[in-house]
Protein backbone atom coordinates (compact mmCIF):
# COMPACT_ATOMS: atom_id res chain seq x y z
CA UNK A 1 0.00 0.00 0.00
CA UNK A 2 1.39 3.87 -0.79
CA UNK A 3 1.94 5.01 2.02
CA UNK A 4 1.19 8.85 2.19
CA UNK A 5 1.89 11.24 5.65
CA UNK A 6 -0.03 14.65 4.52
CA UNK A 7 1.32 16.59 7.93
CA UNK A 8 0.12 20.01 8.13
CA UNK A 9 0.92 22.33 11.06
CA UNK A 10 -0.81 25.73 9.38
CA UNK A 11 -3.92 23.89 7.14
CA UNK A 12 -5.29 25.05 4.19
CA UNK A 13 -8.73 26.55 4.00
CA UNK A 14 -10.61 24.75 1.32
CA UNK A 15 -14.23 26.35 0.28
CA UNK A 16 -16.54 23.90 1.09
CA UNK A 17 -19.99 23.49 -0.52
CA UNK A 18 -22.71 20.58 -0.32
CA UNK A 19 -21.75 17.52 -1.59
CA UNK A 20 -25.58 17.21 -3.19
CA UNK A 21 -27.15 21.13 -4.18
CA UNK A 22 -30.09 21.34 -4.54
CA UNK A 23 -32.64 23.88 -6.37
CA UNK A 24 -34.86 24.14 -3.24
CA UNK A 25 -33.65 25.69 0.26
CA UNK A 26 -32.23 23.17 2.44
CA UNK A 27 -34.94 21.41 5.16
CA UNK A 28 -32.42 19.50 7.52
CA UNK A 29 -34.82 17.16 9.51
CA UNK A 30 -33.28 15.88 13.19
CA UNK A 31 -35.22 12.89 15.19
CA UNK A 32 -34.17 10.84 17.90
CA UNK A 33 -33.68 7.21 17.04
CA UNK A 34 -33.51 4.35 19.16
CA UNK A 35 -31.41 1.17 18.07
CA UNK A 36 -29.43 -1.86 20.51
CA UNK A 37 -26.25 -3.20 20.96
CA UNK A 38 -26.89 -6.88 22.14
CA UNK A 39 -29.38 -5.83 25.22
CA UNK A 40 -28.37 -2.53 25.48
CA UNK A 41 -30.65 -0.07 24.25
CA UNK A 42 -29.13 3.37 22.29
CA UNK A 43 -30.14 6.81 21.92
CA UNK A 44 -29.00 8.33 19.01
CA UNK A 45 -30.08 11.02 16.54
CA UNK A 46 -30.43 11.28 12.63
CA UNK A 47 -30.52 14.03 10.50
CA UNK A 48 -30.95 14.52 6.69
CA UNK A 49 -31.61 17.32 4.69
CA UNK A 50 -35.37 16.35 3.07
CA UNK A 51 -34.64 18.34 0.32
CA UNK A 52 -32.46 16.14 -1.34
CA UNK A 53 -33.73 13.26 -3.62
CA UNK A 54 -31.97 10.07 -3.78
CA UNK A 55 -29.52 7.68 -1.58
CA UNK A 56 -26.12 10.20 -0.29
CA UNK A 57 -23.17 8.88 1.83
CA UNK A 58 -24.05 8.51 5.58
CA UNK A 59 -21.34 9.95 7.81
CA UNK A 60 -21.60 8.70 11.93
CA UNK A 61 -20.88 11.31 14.91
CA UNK A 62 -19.18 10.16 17.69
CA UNK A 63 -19.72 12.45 20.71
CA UNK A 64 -17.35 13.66 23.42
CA UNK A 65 -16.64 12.12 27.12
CA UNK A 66 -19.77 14.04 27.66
CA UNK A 67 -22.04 11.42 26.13
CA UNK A 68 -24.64 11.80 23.26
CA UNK A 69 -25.68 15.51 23.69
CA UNK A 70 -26.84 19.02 21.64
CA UNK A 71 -23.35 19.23 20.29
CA UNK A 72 -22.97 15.68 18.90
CA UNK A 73 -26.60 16.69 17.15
CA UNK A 74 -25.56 20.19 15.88
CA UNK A 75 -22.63 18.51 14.32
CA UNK A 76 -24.77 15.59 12.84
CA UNK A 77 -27.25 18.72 11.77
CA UNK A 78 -24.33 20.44 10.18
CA UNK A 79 -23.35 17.42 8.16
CA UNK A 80 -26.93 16.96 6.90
CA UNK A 81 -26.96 20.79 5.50
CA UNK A 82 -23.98 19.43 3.10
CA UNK A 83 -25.71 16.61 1.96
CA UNK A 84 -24.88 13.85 3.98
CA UNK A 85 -27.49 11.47 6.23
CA UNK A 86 -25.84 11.86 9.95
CA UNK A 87 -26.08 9.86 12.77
CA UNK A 88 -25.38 11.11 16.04
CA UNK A 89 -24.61 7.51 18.16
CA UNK A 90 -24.46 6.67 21.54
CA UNK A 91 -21.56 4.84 23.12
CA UNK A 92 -22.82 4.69 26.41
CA UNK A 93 -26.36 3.67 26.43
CA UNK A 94 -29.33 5.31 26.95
CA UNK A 95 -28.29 7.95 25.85
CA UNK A 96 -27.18 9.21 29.02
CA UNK A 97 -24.75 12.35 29.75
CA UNK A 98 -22.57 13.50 32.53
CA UNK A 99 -22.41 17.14 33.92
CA UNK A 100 -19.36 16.67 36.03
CA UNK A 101 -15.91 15.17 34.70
CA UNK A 102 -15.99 12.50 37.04
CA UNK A 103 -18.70 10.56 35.57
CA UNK A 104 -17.77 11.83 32.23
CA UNK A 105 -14.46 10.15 32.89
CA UNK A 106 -15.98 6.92 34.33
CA UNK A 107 -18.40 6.85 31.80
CA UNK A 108 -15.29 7.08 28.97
CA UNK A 109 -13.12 5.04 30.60
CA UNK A 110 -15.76 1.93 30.89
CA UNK A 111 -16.29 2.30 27.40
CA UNK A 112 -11.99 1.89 26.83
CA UNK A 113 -11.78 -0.54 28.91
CA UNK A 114 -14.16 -3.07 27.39
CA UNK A 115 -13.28 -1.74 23.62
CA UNK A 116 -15.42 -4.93 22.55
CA UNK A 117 -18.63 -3.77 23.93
CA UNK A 118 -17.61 -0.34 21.90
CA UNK A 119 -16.63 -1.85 18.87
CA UNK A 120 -20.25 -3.82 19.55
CA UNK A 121 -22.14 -0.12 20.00
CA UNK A 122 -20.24 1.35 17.46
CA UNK A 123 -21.16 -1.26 14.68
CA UNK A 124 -25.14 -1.13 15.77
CA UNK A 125 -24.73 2.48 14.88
CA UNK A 126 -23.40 1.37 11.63
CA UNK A 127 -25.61 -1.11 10.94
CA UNK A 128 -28.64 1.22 12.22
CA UNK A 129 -27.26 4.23 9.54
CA UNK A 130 -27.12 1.73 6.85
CA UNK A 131 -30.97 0.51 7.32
CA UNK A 132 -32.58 3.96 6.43
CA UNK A 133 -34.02 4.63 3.19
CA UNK A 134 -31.55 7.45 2.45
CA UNK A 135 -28.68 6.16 2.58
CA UNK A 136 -25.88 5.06 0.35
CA UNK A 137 -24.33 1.67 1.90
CA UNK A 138 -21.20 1.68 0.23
CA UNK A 139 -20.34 5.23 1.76
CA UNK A 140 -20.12 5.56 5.10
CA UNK A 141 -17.48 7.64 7.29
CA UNK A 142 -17.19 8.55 10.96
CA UNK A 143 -15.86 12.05 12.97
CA UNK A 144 -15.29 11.96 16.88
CA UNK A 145 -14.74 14.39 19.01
CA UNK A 146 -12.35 14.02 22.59
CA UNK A 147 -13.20 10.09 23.80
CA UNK A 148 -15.13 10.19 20.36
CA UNK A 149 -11.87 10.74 18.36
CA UNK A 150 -10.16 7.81 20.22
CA UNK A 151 -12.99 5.76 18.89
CA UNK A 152 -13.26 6.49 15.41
CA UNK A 153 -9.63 5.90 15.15
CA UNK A 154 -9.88 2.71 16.88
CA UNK A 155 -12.72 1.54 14.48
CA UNK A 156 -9.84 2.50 11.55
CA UNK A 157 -7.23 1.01 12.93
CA UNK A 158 -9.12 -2.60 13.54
CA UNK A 159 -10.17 -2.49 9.70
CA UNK A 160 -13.87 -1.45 10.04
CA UNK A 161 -14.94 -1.11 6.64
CA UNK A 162 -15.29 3.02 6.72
CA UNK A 163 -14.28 5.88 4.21
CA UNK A 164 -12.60 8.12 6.28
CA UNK A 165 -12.50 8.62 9.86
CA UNK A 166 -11.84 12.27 11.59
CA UNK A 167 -10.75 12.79 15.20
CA UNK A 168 -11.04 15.94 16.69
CA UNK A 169 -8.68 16.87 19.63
CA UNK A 170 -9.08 12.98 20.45
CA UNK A 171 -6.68 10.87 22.25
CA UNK A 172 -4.16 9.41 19.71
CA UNK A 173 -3.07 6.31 21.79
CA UNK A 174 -3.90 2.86 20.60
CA UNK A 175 -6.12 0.29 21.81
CA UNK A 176 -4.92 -2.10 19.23
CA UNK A 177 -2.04 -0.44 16.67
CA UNK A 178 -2.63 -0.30 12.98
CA UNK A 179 -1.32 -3.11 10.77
CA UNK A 180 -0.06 -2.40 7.41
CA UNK A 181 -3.04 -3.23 4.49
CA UNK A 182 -5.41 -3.56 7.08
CA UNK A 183 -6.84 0.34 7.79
CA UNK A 184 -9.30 1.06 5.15
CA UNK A 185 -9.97 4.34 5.61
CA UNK A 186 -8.51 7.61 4.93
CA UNK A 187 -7.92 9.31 7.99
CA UNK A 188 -7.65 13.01 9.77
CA UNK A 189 -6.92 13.89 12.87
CA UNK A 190 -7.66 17.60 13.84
CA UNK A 191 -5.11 18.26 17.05
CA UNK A 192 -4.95 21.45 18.90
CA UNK A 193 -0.88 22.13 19.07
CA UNK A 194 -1.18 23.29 23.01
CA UNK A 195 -3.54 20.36 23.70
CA UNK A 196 -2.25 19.02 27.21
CA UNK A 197 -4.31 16.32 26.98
CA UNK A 198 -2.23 15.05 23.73
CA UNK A 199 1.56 15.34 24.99
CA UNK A 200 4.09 15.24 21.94
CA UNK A 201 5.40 11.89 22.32
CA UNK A 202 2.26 10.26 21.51
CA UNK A 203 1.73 12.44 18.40
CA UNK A 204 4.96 11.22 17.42
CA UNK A 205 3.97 7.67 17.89
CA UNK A 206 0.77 8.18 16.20
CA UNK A 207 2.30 9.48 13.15
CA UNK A 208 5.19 6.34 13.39
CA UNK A 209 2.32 4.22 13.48
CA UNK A 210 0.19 5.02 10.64
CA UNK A 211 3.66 5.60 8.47
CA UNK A 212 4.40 1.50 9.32
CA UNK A 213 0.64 0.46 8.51
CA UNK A 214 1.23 2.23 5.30
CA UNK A 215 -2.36 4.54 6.13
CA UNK A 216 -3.37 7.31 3.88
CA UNK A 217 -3.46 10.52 7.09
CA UNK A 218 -3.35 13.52 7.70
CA UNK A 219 -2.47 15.32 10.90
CA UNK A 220 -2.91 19.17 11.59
CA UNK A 221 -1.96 20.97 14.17
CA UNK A 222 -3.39 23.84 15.34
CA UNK A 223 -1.34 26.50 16.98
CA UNK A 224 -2.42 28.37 20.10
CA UNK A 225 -5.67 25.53 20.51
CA UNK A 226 -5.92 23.64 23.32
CA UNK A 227 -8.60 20.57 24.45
CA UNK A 228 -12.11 20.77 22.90
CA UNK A 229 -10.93 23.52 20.97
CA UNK A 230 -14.61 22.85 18.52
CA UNK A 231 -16.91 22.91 21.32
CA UNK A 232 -18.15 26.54 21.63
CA UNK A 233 -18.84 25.26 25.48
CA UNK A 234 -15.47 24.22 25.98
CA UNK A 235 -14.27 28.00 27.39
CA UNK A 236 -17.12 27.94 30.45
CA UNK A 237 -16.69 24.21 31.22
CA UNK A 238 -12.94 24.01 31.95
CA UNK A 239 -13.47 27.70 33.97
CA UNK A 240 -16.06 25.62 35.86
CA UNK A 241 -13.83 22.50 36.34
CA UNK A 242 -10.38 23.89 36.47
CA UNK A 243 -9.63 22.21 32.95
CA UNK A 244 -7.59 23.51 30.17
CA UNK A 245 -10.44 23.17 28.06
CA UNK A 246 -11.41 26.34 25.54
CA UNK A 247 -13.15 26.84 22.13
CA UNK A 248 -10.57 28.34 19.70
CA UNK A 249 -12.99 29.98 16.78
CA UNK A 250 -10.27 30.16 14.29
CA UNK A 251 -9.16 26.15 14.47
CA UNK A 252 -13.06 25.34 14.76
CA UNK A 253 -14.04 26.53 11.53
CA UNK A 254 -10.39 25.26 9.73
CA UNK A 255 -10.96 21.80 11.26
CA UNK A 256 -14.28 21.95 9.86
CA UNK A 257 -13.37 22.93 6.15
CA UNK A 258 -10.73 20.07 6.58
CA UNK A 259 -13.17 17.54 7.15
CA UNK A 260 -15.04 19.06 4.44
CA UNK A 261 -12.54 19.13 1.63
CA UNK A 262 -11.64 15.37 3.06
CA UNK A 263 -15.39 14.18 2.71
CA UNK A 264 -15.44 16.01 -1.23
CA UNK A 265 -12.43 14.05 -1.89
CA UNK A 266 -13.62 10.71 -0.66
CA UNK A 267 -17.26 10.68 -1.98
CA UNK A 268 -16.62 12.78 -4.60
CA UNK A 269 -18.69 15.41 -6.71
């Protein structure tokens, strides 16, 4: 396999447009969803812009340590205004969420710790995308964001038959490493450059990694962001919490046009 490392500290702004235009205005449509995992039930949410005739690529959102919440659906919302039919999934059942990092931590690291049962969730979200009407089987892709990231990049690196994968200031450590021919999909990782969370020396073993499994990726860094740097709530929770946690507008809206440009490429016109 070619083996191509696309590293990019300063990214470049792509303009980004719907993947499927469409003569009328765009009427995004969000409902909650319910789907299992074995006997776990999940709460997730789909979105799809009605407007748009015809099967599209479906693209799964992965949320934050957080659990399944209003920003994993604005970001499966915001995918469905360019065309795409978005789940939102839930990786922790029930849909439940966590106010305090404690049990957003517990609730995360129960999840890591049995990465079965995840891979298990994570494929009933699959599954569940590829049932509805609207979407196109063959394309399917998956962004996370924080514990979100780690798992969309674990779902890569195990061979899950995906796209591309995007991780958003997510934890770059492996579960299981890449092997070479195995990772299917094309993958980004969006990593804020003062993100304490993300210390150096696992970037750099990321990036050895995916150069010896021969994967197509693409790291950015962005300078002066730290953790959660896309989550416009990131500033007032880690001023609550006493974590260096903060929304960084500028590497929030080039993050986005990178997944953008990297969706246009995969899926095409």
């Amino acid at each position: 396999m070619k083996r191509r490392n696309r590293l990019s500290h300063i990214p470049l702004l792509l303009a980004g447009v719907a993947l499927f235009p469409s003569l009328g205005r765009a009427e995004v449509t969000g409902r909650e969803v319910t789907y299992r995992a074995g006997d776990t039930v999940l709460k997730g949410y789909l979105a799809y812009d009605d407007a748009i005739s015809g099967k599209r690529p479906g693209v799964l959102v992965v949320h934050e340590w957080w659990g399944h919440n209003d920003y994993a659906r604005d970001r499966a919302r915001m995918l469905a205004e360019l065309g795409y039919v978005a789940l939102a999934v839930d990786m922790y059942g029930d849909g439940k969420t966590a106010e305090h990092p404690k049990d957003a931590g517990a609730f995360a690291g129960e999840v890591m710790a049995n990465i079965d049962t995840g891979v298990e969730r994570f494929e009933a979200a699959v599954d569940f995308l590829k049932t509805q009407e609207r979407t196109d089987n063959a394309r399917i892709a998956a962004i996370g964001y924080c514990f979100g990231g780690a798992i969309v990049l674990h779902m890569a690196r195990i061979g899950m038959d995906l796209d591309a994968v995007a991780s958003f200031h997510g934890n770059l450590a492996p579960k299981a490493e890449a092997q070479e021919g195995k990772v299917k999909a094309r993958v980004l990782v969006c990593n804020g450059a003062d993100d304490s969370f993300v210390p150096k020396e696992q970037i750099a073993a990321f990036q050895r990694e995916m150069n010896d499994a021969g994967v197509d990726f693409r790291f950015i860094d962005y300078p002066g962001a730290v953790h959660g740097f896309t989550n416009p709530a990131a500033t007032a929770l880690g001023e609550k919490f006493g974590l260096k946690l903060a929304h960084n507008e500028s590497a929030d809206k080039q993050s986005w046009e990178a997944l953008k440009a990297l969706l246009k490429e995969v899926f095409g016109k």
